[in-house]
C-alpha atoms as a PDB file:
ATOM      1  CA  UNK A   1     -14.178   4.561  -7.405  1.00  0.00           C
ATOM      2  CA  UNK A   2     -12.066   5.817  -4.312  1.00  0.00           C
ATOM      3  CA  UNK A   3     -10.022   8.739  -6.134  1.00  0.00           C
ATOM      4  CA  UNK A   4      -8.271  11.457  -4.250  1.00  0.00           C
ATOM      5  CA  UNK A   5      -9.288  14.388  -5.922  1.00  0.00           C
ATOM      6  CA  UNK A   6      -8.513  17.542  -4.343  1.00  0.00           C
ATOM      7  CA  UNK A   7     -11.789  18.634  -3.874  1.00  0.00           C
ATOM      8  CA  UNK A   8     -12.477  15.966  -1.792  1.00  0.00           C
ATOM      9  CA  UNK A   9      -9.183  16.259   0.323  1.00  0.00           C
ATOM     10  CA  UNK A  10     -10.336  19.871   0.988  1.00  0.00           C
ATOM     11  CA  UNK A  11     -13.635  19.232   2.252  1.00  0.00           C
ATOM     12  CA  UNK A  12     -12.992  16.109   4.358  1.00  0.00           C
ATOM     13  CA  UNK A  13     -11.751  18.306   7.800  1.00  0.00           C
ATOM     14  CA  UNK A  14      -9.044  15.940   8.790  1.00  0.00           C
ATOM     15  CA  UNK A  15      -6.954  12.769   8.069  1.00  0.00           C
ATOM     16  CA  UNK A  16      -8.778  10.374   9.598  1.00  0.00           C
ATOM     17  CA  UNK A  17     -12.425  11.879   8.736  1.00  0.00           C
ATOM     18  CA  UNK A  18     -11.168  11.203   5.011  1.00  0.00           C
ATOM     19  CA  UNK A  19      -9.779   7.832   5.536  1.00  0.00           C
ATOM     20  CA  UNK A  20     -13.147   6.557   7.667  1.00  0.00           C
ATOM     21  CA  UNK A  21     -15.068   8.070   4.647  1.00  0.00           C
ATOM     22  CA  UNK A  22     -12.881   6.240   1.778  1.00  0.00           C
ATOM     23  CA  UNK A  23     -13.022   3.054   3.730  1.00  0.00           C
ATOM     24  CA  UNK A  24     -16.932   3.070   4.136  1.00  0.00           C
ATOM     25  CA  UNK A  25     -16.901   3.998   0.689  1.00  0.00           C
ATOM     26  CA  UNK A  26     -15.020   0.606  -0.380  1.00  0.00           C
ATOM     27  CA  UNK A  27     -17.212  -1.483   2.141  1.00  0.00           C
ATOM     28  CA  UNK A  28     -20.587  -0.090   0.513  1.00  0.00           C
ATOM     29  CA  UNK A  29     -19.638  -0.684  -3.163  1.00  0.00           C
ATOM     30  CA  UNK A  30     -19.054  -4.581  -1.990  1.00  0.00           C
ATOM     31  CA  UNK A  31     -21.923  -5.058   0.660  1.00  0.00           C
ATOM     32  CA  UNK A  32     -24.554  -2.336  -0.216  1.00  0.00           C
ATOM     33  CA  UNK A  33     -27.397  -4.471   2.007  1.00  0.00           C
ATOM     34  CA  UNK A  34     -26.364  -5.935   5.665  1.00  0.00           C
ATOM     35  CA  UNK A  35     -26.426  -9.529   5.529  1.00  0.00           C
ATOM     36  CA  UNK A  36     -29.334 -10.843   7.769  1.00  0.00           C
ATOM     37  CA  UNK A  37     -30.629 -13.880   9.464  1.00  0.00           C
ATOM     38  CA  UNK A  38     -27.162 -15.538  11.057  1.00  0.00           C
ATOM     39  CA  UNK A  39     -26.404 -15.269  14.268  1.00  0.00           C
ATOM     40  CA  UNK A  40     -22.915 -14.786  13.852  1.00  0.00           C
ATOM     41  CA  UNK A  41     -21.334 -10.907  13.282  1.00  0.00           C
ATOM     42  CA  UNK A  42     -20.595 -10.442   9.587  1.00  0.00           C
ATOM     43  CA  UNK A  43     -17.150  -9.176   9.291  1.00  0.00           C
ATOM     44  CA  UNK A  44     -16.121  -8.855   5.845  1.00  0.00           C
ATOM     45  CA  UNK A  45     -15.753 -10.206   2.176  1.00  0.00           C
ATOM     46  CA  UNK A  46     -13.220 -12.983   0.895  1.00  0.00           C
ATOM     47  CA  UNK A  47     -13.376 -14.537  -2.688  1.00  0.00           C
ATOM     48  CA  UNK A  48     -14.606 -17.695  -2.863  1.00  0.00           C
ATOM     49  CA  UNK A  49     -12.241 -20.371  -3.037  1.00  0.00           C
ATOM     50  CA  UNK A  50     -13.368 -24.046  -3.803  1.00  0.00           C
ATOM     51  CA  UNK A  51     -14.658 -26.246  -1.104  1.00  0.00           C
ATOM     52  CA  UNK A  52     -16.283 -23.305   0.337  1.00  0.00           C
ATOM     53  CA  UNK A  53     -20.099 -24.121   1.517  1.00  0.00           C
ATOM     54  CA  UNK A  54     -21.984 -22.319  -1.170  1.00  0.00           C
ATOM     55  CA  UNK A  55     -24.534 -20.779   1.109  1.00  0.00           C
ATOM     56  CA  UNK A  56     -22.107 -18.651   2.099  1.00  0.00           C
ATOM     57  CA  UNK A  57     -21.587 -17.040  -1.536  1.00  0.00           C
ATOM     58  CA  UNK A  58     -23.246 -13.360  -1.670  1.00  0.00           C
ATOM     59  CA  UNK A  59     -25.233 -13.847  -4.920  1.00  0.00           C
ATOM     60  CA  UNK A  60     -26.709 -10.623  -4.912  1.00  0.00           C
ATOM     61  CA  UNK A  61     -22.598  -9.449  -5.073  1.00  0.00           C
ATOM     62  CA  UNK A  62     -22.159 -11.869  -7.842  1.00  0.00           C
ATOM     63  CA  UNK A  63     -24.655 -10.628 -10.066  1.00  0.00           C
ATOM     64  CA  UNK A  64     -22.990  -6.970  -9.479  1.00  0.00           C
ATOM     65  CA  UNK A  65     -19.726  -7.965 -10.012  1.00  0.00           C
ATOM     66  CA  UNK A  66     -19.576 -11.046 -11.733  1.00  0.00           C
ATOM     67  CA  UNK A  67     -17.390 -12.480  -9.114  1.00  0.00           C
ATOM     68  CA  UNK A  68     -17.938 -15.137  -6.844  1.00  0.00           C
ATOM     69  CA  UNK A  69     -16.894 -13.446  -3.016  1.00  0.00           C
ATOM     70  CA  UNK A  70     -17.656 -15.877   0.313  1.00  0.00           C
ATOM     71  CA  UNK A  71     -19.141 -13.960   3.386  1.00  0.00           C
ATOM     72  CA  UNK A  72     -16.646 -13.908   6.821  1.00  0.00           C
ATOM     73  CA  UNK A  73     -18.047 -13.688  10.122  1.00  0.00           C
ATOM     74  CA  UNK A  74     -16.067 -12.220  13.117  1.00  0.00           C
ATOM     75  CA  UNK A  75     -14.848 -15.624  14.507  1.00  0.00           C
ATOM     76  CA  UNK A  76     -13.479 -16.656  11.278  1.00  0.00           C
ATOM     77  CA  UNK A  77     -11.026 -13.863  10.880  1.00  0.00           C
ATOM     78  CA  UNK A  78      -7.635 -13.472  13.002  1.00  0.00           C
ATOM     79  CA  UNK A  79      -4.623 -12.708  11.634  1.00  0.00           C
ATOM     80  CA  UNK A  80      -1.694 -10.219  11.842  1.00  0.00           C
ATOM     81  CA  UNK A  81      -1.164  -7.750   9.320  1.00  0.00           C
ATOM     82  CA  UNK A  82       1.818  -5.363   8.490  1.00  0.00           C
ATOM     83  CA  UNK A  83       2.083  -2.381   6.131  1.00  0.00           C
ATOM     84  CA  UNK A  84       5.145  -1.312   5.537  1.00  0.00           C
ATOM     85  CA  UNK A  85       5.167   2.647   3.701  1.00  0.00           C
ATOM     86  CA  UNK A  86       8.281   3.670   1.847  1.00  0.00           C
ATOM     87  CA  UNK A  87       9.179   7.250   3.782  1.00  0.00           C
ATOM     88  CA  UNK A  88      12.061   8.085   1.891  1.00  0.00           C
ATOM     89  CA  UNK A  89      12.940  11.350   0.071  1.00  0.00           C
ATOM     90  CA  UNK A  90      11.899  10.534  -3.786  1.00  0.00           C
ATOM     91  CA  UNK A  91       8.188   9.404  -2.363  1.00  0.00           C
ATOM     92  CA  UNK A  92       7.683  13.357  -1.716  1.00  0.00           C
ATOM     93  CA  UNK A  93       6.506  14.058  -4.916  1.00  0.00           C
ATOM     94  CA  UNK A  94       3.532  15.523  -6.953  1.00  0.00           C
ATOM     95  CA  UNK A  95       0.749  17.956  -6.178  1.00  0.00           C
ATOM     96  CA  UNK A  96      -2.416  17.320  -3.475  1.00  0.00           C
ATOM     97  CA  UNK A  97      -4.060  13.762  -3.860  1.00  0.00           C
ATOM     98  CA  UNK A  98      -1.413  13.019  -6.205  1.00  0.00           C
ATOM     99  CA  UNK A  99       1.534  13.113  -4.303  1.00  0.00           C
ATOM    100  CA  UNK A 100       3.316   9.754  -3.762  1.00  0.00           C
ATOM    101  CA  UNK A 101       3.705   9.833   0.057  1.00  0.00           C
ATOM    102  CA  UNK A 102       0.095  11.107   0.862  1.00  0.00           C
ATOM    103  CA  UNK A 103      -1.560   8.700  -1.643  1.00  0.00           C
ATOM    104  CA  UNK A 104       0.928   5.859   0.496  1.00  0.00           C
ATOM    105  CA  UNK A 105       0.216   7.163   3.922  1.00  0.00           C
ATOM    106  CA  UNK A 106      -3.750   7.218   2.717  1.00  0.00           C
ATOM    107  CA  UNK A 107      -3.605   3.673   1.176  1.00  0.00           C
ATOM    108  CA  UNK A 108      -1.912   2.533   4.304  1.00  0.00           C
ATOM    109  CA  UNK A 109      -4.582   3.701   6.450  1.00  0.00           C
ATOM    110  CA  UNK A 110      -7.413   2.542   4.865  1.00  0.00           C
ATOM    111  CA  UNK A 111      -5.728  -0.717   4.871  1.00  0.00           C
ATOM    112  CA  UNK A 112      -5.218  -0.854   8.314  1.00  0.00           C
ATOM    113  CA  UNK A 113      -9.025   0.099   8.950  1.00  0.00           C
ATOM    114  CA  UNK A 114      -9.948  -2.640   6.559  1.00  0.00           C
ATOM    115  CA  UNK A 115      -8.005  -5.227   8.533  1.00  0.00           C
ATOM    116  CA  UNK A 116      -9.563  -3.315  11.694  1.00  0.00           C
ATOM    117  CA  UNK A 117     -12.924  -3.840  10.353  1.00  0.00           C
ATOM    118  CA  UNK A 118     -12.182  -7.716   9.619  1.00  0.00           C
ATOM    119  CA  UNK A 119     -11.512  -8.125  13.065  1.00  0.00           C
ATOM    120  CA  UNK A 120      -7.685  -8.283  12.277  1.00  0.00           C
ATOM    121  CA  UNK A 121      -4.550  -6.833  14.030  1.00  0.00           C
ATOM    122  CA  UNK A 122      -2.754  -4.524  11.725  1.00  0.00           C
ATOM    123  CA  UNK A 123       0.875  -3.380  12.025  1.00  0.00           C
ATOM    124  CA  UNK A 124       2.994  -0.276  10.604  1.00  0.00           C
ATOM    125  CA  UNK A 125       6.289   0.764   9.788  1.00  0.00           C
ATOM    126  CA  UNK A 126       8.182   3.615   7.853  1.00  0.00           C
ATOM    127  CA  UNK A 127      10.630   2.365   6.046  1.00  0.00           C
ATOM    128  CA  UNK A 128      14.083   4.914   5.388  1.00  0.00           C
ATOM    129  CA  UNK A 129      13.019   6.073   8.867  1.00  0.00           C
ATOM    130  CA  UNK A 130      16.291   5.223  10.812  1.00  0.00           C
ATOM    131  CA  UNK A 131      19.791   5.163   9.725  1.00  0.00           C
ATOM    132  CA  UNK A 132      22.624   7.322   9.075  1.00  0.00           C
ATOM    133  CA  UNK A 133      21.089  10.047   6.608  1.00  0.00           C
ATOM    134  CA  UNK A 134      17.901   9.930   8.262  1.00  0.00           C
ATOM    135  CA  UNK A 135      16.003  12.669  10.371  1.00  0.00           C
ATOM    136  CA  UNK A 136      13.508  10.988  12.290  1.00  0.00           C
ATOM    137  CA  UNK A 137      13.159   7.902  14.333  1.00  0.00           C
ATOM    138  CA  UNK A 138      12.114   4.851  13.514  1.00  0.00           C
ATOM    139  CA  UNK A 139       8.404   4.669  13.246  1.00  0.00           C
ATOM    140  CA  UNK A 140       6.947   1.109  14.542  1.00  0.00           C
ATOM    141  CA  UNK A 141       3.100   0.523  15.417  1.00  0.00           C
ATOM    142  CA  UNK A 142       3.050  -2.922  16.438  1.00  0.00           C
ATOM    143  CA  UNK A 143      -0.505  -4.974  15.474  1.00  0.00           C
ATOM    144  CA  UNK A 144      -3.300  -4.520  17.790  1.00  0.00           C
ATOM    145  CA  UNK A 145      -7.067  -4.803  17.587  1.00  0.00           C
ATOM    146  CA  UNK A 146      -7.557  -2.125  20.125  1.00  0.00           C
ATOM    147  CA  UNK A 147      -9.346   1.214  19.148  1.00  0.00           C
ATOM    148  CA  UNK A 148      -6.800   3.372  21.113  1.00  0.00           C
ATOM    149  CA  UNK A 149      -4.101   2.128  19.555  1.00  0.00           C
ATOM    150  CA  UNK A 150      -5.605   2.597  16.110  1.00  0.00           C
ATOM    151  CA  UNK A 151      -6.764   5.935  16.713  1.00  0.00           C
ATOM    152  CA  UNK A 152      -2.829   6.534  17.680  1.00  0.00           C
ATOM    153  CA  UNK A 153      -2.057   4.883  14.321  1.00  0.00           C
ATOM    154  CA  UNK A 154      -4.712   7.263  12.415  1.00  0.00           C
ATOM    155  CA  UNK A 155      -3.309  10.217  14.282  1.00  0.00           C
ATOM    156  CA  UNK A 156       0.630   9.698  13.327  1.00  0.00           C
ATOM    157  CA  UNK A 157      -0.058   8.691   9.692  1.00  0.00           C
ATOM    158  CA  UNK A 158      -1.946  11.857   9.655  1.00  0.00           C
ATOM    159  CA  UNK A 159       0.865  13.985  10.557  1.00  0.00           C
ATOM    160  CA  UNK A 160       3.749  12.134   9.122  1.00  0.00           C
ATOM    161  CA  UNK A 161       6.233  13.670   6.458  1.00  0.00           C
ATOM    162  CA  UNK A 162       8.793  12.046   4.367  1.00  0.00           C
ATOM    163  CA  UNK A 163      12.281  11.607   5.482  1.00  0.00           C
ATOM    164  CA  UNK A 164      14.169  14.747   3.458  1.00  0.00           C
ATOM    165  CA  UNK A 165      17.178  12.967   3.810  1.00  0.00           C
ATOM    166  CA  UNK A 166      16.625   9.462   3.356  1.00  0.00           C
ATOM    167  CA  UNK A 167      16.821   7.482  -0.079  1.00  0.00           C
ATOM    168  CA  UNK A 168      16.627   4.078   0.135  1.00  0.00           C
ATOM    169  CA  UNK A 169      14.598   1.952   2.897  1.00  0.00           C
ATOM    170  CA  UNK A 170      17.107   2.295   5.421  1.00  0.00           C
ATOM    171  CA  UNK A 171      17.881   0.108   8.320  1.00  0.00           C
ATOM    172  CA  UNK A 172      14.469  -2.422   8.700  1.00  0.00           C
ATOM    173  CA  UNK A 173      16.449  -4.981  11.594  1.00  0.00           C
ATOM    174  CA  UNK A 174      14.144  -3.672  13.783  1.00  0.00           C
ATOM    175  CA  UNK A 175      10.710  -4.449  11.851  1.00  0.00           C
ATOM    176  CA  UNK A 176      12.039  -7.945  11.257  1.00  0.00           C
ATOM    177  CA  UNK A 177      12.558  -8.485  15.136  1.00  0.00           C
ATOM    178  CA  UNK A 178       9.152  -7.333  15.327  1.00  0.00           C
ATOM    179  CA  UNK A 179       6.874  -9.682  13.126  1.00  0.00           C
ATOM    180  CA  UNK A 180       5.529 -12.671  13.453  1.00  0.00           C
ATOM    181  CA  UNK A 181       5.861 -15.576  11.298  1.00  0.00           C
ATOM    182  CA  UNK A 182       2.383 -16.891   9.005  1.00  0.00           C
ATOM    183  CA  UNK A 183       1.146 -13.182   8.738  1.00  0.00           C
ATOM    184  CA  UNK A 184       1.405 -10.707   5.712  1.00  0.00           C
ATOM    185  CA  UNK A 185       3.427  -7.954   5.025  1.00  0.00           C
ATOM    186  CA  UNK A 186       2.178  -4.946   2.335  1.00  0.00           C
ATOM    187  CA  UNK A 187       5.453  -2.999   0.588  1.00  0.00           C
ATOM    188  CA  UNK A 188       4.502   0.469  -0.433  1.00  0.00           C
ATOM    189  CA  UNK A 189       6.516   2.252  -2.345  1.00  0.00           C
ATOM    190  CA  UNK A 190       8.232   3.608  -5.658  1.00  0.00           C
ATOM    191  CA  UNK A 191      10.800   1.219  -6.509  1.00  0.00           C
ATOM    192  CA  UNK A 192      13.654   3.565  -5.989  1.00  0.00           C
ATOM    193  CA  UNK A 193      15.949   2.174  -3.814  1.00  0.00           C
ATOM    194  CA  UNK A 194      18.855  -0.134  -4.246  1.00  0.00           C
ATOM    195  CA  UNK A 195      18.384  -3.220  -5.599  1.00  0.00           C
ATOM    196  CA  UNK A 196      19.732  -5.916  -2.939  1.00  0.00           C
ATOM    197  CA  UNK A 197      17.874  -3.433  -0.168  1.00  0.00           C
ATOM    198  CA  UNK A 198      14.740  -4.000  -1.337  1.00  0.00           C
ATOM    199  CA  UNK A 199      15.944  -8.038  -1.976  1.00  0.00           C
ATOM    200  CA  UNK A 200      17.319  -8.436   1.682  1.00  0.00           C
ATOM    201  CA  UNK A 201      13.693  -7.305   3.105  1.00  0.00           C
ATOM    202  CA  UNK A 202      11.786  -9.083   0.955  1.00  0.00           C
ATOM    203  CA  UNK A 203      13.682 -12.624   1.386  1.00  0.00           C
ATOM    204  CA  UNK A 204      13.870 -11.798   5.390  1.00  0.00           C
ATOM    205  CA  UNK A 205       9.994 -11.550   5.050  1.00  0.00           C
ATOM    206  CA  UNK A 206       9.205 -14.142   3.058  1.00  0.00           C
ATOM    207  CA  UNK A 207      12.140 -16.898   5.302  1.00  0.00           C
ATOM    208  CA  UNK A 208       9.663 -16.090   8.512  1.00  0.00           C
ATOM    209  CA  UNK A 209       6.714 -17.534   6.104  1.00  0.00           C
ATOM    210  CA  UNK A 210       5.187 -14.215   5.257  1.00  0.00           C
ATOM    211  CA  UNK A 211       3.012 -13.591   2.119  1.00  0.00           C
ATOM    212  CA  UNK A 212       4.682 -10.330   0.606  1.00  0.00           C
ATOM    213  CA  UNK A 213       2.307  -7.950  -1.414  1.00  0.00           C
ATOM    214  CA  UNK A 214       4.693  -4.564  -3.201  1.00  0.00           C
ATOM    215  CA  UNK A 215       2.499  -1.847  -4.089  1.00  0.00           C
ATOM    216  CA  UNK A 216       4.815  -0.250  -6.784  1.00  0.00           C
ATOM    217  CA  UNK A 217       3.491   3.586  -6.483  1.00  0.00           C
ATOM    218  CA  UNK A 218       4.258   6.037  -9.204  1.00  0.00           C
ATOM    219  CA  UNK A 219       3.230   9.165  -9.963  1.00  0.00           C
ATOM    220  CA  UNK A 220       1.852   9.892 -13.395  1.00  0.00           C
ATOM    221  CA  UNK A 221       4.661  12.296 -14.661  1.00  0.00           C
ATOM    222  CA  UNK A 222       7.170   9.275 -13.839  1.00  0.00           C
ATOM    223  CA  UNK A 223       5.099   7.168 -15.976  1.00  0.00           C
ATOM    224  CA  UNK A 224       4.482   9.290 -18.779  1.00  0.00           C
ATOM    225  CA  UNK A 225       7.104  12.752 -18.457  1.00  0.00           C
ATOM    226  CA  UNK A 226       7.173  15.660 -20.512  1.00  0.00           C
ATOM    227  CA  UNK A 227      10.420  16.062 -22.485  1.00  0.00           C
ATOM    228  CA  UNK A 228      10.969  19.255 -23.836  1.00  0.00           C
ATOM    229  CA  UNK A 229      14.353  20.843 -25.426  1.00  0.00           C
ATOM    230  CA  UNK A 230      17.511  21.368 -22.672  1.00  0.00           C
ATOM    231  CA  UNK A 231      16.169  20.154 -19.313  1.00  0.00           C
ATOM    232  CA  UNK A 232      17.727  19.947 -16.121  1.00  0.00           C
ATOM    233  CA  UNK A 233      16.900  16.677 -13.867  1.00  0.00           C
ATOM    234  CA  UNK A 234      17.180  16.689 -10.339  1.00  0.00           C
ATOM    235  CA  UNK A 235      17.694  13.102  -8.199  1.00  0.00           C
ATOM    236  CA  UNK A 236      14.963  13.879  -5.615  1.00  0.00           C
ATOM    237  CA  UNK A 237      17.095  11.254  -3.570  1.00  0.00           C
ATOM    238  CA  UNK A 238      20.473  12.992  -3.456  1.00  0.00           C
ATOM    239  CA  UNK A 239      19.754  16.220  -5.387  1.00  0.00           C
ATOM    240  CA  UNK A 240      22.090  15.383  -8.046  1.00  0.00           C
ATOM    241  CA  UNK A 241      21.996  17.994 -11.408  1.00  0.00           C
ATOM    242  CA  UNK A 242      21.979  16.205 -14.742  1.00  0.00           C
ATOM    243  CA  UNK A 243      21.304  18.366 -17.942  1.00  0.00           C
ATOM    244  CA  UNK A 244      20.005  16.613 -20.669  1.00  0.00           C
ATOM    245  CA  UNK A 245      18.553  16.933 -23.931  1.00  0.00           C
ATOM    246  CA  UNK A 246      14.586  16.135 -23.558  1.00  0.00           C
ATOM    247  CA  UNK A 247      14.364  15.164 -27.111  1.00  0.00           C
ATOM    248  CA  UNK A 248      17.278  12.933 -26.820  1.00  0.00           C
ATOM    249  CA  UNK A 249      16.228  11.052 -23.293  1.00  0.00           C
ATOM    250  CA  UNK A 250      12.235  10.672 -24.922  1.00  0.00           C
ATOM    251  CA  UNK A 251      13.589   7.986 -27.008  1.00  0.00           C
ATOM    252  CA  UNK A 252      15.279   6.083 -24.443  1.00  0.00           C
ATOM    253  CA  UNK A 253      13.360   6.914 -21.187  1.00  0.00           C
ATOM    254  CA  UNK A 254      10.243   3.853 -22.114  1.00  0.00           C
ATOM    255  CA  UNK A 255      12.963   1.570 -22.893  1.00  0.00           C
ATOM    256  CA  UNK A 256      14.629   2.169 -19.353  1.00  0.00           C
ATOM    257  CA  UNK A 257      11.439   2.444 -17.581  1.00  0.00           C
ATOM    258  CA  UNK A 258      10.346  -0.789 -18.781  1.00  0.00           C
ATOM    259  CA  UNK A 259      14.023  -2.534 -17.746  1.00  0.00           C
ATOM    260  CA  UNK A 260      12.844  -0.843 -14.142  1.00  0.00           C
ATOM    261  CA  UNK A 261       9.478  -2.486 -13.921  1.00  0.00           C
ATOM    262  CA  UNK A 262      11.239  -5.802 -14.902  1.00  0.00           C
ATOM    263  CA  UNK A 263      13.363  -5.622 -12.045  1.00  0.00           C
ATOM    264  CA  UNK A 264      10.941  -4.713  -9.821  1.00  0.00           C
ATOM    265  CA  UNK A 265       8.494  -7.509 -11.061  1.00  0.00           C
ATOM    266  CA  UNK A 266      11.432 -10.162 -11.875  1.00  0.00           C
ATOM    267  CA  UNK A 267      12.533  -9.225  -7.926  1.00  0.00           C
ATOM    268  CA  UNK A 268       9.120 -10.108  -6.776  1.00  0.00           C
ATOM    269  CA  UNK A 269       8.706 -13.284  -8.891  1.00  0.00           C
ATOM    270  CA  UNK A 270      11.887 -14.831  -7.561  1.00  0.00           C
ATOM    271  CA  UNK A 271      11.429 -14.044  -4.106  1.00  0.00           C
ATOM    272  CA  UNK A 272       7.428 -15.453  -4.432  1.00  0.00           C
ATOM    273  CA  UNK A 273       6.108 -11.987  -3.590  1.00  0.00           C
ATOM    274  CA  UNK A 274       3.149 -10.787  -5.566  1.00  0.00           C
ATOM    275  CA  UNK A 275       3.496  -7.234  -7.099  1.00  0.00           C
ATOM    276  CA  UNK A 276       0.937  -4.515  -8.189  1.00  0.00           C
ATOM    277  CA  UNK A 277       1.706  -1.566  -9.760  1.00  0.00           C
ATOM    278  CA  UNK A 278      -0.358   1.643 -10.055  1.00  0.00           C
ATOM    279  CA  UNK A 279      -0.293   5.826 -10.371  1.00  0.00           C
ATOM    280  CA  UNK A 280      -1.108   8.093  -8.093  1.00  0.00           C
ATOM    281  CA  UNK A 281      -4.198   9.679 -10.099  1.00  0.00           C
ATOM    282  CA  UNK A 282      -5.599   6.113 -10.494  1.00  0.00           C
ATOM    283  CA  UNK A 283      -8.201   5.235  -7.573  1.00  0.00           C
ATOM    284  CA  UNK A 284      -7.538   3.235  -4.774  1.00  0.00           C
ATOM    285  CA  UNK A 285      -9.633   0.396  -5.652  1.00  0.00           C
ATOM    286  CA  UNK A 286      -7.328  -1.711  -7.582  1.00  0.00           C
ATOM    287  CA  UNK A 287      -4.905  -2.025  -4.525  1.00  0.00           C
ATOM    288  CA  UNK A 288      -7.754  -2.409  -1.952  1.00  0.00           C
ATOM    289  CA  UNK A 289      -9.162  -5.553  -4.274  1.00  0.00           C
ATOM    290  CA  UNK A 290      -5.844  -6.589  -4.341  1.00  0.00           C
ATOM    291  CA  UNK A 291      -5.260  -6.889  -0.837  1.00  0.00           C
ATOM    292  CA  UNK A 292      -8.485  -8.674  -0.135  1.00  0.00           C
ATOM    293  CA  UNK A 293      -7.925 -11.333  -2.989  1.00  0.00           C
ATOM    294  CA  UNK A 294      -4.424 -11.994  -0.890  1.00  0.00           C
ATOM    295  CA  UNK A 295      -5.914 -12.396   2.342  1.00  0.00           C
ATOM    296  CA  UNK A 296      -8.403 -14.594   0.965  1.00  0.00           C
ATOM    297  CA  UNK A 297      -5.677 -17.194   0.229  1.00  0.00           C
ATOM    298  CA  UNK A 298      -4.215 -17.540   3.562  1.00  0.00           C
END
């Protein structure tokens, strides 16, 4: 269970000492003995898909996990992939491990080692990092397999800081000019942008044949807030005051969060993108898993 407690964030010395240590973490609880006697490099995991040569299934895995996963040697893994991290404004929130745009900037890291690991090229870009309200430049890593440009990669995610300005995920022309057709693409972030921004990058991804995972991202007091007597809210996007009566918005708020999810989710059906949702206090298993059950399909 990879959870970012804050005991562990303390302790770990520095961004990419954390990330090396949650990836190995991952690899062990799938592959806890080195597979021996081929002459081939193991590279990684895949689930097993039928018409796969069953000497290739990891039994031993099977009988821990009760699923059936195929092993991957280096030669048989080459593709491009590109994780694309929400930096805009509302993803700054919550305390240590739990914030929204460390737990991203984490996830996307150990991503791109995992890809790293399976011989793979993998890609970045912040989203909401160019465009009118925005502060920084636009971020771009381009895929590589080359150690110095990961250890670049490492090194900026390490540092980074969400856009204050930015809301929304901002001007992405120049991602799309970037990648490559038959690859895929990993969303990551909290929903909160508008609608048809999120639509347009989605269908541009998925009309240059791209299999499109979102990693909805929420922090726990999103999912289930304290409401209270007279409250205040604050849009962490464009710092608008609303006051409210907590006892009021309680009985409404699950009935508009779930409308938000179906949006999100409905988005992602139509446009044949898969979506997984999580909270920041949940580990980071369940979008690791998810990413390797997607590449096994392409």
């Amino acid at each position: 269970m990879l959870t970012l407690d804050p005991k562990l964030l303390q302790t770990a010395g520095s961004f990419d000492l954390l990330v090396e240590s949650l990836m190995e973490g991952f690899i062990q609880g799938l592959h806890r003995s080195p597979f021996k006697g081929s002459a081939q490099e193991f590279a990684s995991y895949r689930p097993y898909q039928p018409g796969d040569p069953v000497k290739l299934v990891d039994w031993k895995l099977w009988a821990r996990s009760d699923a059936l996963f195929v092993r991957e040697f280096e030669e048989e893994t080459n593709f491009r992939g590109y994780v694309f991290l929400d930096g805009s404004r509302s993803m700054d929130f919550g305390d240590d491990g739990e914030n929204k745009f460390l737990y991203g900037r984490i996830l996307t890291a150990v991503l791109c080692l995992l890809m790293a690991r399976q011989k793979d090229a993998p890609g970045f870009g912040l989203l909401g990092g160019e465009g009118a309200e925005s502060l920084s430049p636009q971020v771009w890593h381009s895929p590589s397999t080359r150690r110095d440009r990961m250890d670049h990669l490492m090194y900026t995610l390490g540092d980074m800081e969400a856009v204050v300005k930015a809301h929304g995920i901002g001007e992405v022309s120049g991602f799309l000019e970037e990648v490559r057709s038959r690859s895929l693409a990993i969303v990551i972030s909290d929903g909160f942008f508008p609608v048809e921004q999120g639509r347009d990058f989605i269908e541009q991804l998925r009309m240059r044949d791209m299999e499109v995972i979102f990693f909805h991202l929420l922090h726990r007091e999103e999912v289930e807030p304290s409401f209270d007597g007279d409250m205040l809210l604050v849009d962490s996007e464009t710092d608008e005051e609303l006051p409210v009566d907590g006892d009021a918005l309680r009985k409404t708020y699950e009935e508009k969060l779930s409308s938000f999810y179906e949006s999100l989710e409905g988005l992602c059906a139509e446009l044949g993108a898969d979506y997984c949702r999580f909270v920041t206090d949940e580990p980071l298993d369940q979008a690791l898993q998810a990413y390797l059950q997607k590449r096994g399909t392409i």
